[in-house]
C-alpha atoms as a PDB file:
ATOM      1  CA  UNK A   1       0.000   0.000   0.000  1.00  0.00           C
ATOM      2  CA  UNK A   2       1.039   3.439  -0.239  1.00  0.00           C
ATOM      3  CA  UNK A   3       0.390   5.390   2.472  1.00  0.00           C
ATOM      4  CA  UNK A   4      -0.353   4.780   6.513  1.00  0.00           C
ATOM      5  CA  UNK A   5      -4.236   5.752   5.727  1.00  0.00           C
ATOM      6  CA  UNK A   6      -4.410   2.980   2.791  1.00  0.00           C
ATOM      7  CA  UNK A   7      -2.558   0.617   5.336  1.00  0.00           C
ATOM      8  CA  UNK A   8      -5.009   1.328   8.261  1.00  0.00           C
ATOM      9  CA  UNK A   9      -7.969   1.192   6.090  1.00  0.00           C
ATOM     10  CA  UNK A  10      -6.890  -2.559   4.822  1.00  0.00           C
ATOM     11  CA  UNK A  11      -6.367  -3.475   8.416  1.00  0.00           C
ATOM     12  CA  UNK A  12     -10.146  -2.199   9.544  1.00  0.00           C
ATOM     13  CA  UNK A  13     -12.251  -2.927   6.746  1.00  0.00           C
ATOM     14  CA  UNK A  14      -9.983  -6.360   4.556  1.00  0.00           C
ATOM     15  CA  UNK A  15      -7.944  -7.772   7.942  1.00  0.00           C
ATOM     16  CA  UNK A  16      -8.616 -11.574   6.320  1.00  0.00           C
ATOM     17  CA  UNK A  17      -6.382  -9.937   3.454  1.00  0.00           C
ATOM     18  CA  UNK A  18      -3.605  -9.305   6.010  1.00  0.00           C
ATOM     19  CA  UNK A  19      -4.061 -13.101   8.039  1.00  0.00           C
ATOM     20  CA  UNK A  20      -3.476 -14.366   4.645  1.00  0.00           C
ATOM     21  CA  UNK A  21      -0.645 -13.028   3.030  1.00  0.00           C
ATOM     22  CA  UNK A  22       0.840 -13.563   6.515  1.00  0.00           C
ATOM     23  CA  UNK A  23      -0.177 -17.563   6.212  1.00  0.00           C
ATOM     24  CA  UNK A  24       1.454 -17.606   3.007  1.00  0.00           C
ATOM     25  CA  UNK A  25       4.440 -16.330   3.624  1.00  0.00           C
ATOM     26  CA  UNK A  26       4.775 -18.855   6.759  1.00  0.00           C
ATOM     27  CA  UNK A  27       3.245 -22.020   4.845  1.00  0.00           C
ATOM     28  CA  UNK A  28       5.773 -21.042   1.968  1.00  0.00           C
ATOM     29  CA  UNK A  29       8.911 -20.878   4.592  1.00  0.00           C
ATOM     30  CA  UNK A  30       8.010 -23.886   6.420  1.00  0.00           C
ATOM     31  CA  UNK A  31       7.298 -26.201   3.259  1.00  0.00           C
ATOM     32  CA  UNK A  32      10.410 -24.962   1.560  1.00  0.00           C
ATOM     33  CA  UNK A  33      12.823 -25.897   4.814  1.00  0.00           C
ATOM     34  CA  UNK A  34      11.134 -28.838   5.422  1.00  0.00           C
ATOM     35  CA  UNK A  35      11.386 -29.835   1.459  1.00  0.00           C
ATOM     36  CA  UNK A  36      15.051 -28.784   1.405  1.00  0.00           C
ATOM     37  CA  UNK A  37      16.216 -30.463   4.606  1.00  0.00           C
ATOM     38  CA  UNK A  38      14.368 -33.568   4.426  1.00  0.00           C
ATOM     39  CA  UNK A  39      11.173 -33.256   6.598  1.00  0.00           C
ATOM     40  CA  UNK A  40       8.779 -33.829   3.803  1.00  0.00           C
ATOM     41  CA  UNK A  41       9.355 -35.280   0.331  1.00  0.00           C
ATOM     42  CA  UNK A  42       7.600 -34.220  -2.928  1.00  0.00           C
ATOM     43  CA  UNK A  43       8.966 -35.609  -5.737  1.00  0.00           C
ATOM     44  CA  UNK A  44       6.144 -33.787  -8.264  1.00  0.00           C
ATOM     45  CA  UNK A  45       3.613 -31.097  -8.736  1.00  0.00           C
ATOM     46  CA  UNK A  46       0.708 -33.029  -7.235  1.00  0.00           C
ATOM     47  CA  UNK A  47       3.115 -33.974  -4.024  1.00  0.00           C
ATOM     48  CA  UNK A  48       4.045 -30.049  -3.930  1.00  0.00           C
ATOM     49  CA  UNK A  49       0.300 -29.114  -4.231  1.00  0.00           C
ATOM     50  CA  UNK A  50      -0.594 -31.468  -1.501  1.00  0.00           C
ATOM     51  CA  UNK A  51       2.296 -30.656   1.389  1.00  0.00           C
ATOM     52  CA  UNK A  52       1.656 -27.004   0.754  1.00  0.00           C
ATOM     53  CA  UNK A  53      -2.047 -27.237   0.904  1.00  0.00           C
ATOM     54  CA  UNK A  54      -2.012 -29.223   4.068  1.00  0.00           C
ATOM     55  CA  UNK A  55       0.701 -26.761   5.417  1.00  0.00           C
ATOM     56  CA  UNK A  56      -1.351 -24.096   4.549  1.00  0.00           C
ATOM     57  CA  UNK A  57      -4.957 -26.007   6.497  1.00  0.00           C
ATOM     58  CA  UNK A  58      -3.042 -26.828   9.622  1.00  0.00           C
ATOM     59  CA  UNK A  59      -1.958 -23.027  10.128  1.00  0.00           C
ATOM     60  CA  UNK A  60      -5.004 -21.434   8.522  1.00  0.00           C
ATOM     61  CA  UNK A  61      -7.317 -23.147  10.999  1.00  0.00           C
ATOM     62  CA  UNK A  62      -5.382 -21.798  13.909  1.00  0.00           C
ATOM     63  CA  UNK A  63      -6.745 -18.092  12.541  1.00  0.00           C
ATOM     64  CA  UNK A  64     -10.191 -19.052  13.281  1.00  0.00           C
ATOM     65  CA  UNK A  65     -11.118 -16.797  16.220  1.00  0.00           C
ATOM     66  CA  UNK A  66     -14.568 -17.869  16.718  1.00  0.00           C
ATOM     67  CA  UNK A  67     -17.401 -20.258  15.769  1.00  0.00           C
ATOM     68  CA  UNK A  68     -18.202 -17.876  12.766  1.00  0.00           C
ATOM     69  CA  UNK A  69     -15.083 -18.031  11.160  1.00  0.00           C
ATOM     70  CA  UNK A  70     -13.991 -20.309   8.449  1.00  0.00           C
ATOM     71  CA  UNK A  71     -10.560 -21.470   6.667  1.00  0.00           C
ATOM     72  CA  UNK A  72     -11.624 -23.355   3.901  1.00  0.00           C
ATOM     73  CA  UNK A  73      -8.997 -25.100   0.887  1.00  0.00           C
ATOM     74  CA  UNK A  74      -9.536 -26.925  -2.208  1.00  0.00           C
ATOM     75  CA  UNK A  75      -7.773 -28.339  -4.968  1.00  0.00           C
ATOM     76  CA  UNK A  76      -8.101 -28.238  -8.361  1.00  0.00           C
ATOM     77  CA  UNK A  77     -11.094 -25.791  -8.287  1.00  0.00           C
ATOM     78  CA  UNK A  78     -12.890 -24.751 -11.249  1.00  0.00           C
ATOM     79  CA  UNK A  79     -14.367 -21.594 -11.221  1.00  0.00           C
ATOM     80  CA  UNK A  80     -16.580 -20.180 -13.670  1.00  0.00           C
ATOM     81  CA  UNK A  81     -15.222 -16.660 -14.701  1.00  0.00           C
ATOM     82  CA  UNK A  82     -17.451 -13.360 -16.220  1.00  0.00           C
ATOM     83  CA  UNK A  83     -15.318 -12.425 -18.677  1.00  0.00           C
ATOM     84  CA  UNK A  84     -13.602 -14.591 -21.338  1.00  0.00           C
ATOM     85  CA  UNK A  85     -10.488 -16.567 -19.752  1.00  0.00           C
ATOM     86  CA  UNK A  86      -6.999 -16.103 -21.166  1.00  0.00           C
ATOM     87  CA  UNK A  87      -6.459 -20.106 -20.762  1.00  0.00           C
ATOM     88  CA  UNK A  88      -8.717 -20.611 -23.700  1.00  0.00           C
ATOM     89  CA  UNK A  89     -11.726 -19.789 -25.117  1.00  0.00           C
ATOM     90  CA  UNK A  90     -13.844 -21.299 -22.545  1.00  0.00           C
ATOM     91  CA  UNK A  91     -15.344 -18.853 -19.228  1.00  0.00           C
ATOM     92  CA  UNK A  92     -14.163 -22.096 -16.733  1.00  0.00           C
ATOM     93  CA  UNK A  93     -10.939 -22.278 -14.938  1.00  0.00           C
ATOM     94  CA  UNK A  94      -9.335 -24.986 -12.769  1.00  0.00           C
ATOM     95  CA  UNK A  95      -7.311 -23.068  -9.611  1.00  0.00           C
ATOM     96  CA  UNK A  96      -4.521 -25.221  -8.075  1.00  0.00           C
ATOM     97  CA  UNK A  97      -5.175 -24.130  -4.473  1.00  0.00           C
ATOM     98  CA  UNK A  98      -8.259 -21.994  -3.792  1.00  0.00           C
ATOM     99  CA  UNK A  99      -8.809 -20.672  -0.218  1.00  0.00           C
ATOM    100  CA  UNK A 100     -11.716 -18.918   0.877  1.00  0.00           C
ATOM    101  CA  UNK A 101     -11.324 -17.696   4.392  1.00  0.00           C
ATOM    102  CA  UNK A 102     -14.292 -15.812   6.827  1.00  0.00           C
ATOM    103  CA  UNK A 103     -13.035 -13.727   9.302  1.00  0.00           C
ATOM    104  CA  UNK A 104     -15.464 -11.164  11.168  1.00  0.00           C
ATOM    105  CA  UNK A 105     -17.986 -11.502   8.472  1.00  0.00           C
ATOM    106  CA  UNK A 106     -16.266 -10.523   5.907  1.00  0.00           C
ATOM    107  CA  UNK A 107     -14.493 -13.421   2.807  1.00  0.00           C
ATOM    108  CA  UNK A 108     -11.732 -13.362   1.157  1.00  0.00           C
ATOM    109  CA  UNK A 109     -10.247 -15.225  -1.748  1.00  0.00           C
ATOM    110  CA  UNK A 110      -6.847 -16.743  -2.204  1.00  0.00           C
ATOM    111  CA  UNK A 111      -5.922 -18.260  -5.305  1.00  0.00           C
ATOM    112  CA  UNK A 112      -2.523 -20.002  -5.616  1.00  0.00           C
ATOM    113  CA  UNK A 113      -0.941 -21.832  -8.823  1.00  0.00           C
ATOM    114  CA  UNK A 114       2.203 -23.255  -8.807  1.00  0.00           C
ATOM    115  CA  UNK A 115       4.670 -25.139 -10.826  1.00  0.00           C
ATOM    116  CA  UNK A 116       7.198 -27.898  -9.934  1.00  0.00           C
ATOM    117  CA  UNK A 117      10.046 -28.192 -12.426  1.00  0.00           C
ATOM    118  CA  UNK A 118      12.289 -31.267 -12.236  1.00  0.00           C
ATOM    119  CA  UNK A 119      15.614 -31.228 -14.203  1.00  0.00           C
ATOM    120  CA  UNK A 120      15.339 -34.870 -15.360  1.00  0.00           C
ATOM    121  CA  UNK A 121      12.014 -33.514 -17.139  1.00  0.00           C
ATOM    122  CA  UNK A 122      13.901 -30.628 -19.259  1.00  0.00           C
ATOM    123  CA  UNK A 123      11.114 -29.125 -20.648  1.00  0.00           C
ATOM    124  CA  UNK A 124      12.334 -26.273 -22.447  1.00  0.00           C
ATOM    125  CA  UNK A 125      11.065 -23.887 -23.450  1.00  0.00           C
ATOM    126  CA  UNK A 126       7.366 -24.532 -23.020  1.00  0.00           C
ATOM    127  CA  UNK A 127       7.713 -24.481 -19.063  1.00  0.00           C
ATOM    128  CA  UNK A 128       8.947 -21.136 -19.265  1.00  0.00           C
ATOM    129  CA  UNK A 129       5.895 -19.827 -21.385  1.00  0.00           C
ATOM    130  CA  UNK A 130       3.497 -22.053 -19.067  1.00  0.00           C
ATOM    131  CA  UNK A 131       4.699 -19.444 -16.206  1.00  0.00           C
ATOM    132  CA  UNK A 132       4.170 -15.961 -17.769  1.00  0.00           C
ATOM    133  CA  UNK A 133       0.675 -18.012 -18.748  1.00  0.00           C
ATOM    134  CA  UNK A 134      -0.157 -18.936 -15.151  1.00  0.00           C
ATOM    135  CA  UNK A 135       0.681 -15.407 -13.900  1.00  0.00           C
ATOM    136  CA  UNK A 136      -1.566 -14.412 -16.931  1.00  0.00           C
ATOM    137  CA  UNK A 137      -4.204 -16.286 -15.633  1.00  0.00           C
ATOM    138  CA  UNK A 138      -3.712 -15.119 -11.916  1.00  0.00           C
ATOM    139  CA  UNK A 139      -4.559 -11.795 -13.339  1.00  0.00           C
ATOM    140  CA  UNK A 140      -7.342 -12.851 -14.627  1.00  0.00           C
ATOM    141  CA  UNK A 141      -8.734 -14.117 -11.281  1.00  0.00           C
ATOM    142  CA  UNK A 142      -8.364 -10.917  -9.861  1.00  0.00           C
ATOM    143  CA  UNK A 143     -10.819  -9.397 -12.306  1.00  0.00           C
ATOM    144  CA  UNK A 144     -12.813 -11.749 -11.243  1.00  0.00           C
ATOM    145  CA  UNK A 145     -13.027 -11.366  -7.743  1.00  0.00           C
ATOM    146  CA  UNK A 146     -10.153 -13.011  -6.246  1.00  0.00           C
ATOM    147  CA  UNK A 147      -9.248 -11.070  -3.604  1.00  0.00           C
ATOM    148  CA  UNK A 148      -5.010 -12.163  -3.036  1.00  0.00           C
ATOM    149  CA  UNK A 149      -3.085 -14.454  -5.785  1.00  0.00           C
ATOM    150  CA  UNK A 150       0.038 -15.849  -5.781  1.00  0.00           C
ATOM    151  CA  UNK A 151       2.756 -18.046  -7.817  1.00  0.00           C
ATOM    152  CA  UNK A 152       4.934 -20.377  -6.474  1.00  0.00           C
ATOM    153  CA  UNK A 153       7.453 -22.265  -8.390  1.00  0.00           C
ATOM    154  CA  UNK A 154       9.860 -24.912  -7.360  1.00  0.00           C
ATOM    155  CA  UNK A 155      12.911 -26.589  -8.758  1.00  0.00           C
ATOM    156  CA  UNK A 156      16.172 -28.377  -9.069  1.00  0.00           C
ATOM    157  CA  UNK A 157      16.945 -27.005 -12.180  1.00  0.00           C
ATOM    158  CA  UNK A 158      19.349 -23.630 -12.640  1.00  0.00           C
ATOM    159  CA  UNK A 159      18.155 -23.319 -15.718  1.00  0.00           C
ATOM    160  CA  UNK A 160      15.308 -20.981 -14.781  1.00  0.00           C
ATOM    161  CA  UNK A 161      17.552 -19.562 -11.996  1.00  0.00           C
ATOM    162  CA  UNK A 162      20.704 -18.051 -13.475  1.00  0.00           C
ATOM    163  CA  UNK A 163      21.190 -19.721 -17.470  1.00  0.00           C
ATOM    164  CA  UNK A 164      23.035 -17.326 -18.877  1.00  0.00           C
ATOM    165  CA  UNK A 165      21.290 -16.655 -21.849  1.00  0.00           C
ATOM    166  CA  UNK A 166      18.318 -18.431 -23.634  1.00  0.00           C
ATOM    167  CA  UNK A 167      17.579 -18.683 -27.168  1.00  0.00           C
ATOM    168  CA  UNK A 168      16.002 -15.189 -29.062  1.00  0.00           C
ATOM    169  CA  UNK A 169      13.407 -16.994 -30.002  1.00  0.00           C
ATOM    170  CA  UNK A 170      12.434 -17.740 -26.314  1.00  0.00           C
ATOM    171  CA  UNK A 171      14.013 -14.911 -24.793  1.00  0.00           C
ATOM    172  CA  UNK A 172      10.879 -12.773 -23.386  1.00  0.00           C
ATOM    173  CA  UNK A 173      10.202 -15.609 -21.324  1.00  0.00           C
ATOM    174  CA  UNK A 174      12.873 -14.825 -18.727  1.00  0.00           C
ATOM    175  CA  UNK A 175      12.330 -15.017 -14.707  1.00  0.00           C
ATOM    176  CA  UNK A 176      15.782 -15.489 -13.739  1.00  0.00           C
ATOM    177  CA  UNK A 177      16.926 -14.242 -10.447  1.00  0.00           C
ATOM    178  CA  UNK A 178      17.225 -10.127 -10.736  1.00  0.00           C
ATOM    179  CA  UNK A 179      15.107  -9.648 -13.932  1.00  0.00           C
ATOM    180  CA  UNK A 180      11.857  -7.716 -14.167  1.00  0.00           C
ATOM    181  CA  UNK A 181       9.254  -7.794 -16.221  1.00  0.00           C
ATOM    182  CA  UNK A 182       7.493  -4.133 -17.501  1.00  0.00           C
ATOM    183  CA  UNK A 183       3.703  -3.971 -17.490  1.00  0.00           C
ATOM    184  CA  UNK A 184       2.282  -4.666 -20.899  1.00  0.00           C
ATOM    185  CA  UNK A 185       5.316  -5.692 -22.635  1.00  0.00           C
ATOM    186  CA  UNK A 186       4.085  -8.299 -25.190  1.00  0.00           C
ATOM    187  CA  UNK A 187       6.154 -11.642 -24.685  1.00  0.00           C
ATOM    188  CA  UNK A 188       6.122 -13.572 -27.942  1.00  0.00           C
ATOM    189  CA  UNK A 189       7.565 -17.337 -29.099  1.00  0.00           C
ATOM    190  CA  UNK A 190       8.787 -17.176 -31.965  1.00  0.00           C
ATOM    191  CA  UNK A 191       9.744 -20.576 -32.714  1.00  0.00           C
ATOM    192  CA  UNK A 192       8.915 -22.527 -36.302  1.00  0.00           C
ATOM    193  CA  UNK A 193       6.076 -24.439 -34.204  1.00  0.00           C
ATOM    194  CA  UNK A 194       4.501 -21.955 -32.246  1.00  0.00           C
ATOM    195  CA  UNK A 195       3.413 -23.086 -28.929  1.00  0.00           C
ATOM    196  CA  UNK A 196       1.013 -20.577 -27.408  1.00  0.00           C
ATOM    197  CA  UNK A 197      -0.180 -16.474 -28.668  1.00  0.00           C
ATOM    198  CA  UNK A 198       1.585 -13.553 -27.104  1.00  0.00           C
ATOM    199  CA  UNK A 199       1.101 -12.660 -23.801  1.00  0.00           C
ATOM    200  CA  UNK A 200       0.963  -9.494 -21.836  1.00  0.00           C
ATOM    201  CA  UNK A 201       0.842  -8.507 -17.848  1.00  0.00           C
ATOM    202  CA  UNK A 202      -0.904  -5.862 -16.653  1.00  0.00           C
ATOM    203  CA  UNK A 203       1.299  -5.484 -13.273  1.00  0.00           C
ATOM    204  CA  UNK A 204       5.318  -4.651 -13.174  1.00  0.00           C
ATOM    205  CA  UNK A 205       7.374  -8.218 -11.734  1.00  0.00           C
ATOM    206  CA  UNK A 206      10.136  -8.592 -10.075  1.00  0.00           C
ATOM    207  CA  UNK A 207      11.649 -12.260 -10.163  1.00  0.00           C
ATOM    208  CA  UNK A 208      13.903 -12.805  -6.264  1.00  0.00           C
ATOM    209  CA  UNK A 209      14.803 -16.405  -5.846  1.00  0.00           C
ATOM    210  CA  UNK A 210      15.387 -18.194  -2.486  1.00  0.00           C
ATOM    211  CA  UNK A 211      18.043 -21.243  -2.512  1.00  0.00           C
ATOM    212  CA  UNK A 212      18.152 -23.980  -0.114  1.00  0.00           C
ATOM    213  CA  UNK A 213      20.496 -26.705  -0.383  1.00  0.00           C
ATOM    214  CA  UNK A 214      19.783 -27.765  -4.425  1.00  0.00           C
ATOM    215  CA  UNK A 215      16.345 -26.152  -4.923  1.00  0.00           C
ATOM    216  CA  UNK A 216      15.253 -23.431  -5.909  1.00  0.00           C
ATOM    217  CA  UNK A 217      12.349 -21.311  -5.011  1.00  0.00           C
ATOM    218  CA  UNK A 218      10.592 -18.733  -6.323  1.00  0.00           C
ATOM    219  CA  UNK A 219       7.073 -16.890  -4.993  1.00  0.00           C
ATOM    220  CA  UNK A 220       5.289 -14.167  -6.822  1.00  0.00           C
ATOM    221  CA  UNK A 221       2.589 -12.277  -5.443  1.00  0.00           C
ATOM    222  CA  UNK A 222       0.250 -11.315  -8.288  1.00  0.00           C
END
């Protein structure tokens, strides 16, 4: 926010916004240590999704004051959007982890996609494109009425950390450690096949990695 007033008025009249970026940012720590060290094991996405999402139950139920409020998670929610989705052509979208969370009466909406990129399944340079195109999409959530979005990606691969260059045909599609993206700069693939349209952000990004032992992490707030 950008002033004390704007600050104050999130904490009077949106405080589940404030409980929920702080859940995130703990769920996120605690799954990354415990990943990196050895206390859990996820050797895919749908392992990721699952340890995160149950990290993210246990401590969100601890933020329910009362009898009225409510931490609720799902997985692999479609929602049903009013405006034409950027995934395709259809208005329905699957969220990875959707939380809806009542606190004093009022709801708010967490969407969360994420990505889990595993060296020994190089694939390059579509999973580069399929993150501009989930941050696309988180975007688009937030037209809809999603009230807090976020992108997580984990890996064991520098390649998407520090590579020192990639190809110019592939180039736009660059979230190594340091590098920003510009609101509505037009990313295009310009390969012989092409493998998705141009896409454009509406929001400025900057890409800050955190390394633990031989993985990589990297979470986006949308």
């Amino acid at each position: 926010m950008n002033t004390e007033k704007e600050k104050l008025d999130r904490m009077i009249n949106r405080p589940g916004e404030i409980v929920m970026e702080d859940l995130i940012q703990q769920a996120f720590h605690i799954f990354s240590n415990k990943l990196a060290y050895g206390g859990i094991v996820a050797k895919n996405e749908f392992a990721f999704q699952f340890e995160l999402g149950s990290i993210l139950k246990t401590l969100g139920q601890l933020y329910e004051f009362n009898l009225n409020d409510k931490f609720h998670l799902e997985f692999e929610t479609t929602i049903i959007l009013e405006e034409e989705f950027v995934k395709s052509n259809s208005k329905k979208a699957r969220i990875d982890i959707l939380i809806i969370y009542q606190l004093g009466g009022k709801t708010t909406k967490t969407a969360i996609e994420l990505k889990f990129f595993k060296k020994e399944n190089h694939r390059e340079p579509n999973n580069r494109y399929d993150v501009f195109k989930d941050i696309a999409n988180l975007e688009s959530y937030k037209r809809f009425g999603i009230d807090i979005c976020y992108f997580l990606l984990l890996t064991d691969h520098t390649h998407y950390v520090n590579q020192q260059k990639y190809s110019t045909d592939t180039a736009d599609f660059d979230f190594r450690q340091g590098q920003r993206y510009m609101a509505n700069t037009i990313l295009s693939y310009r390969t012989p096949k092409s493998y998705g349209p141009e896409i454009s952000l509406s929001q400025d990004y900057e890409f800050k990695w955190k390394t633990l032992n031989d993985l990589y992490f990297l979470k986006l707030k949308v």
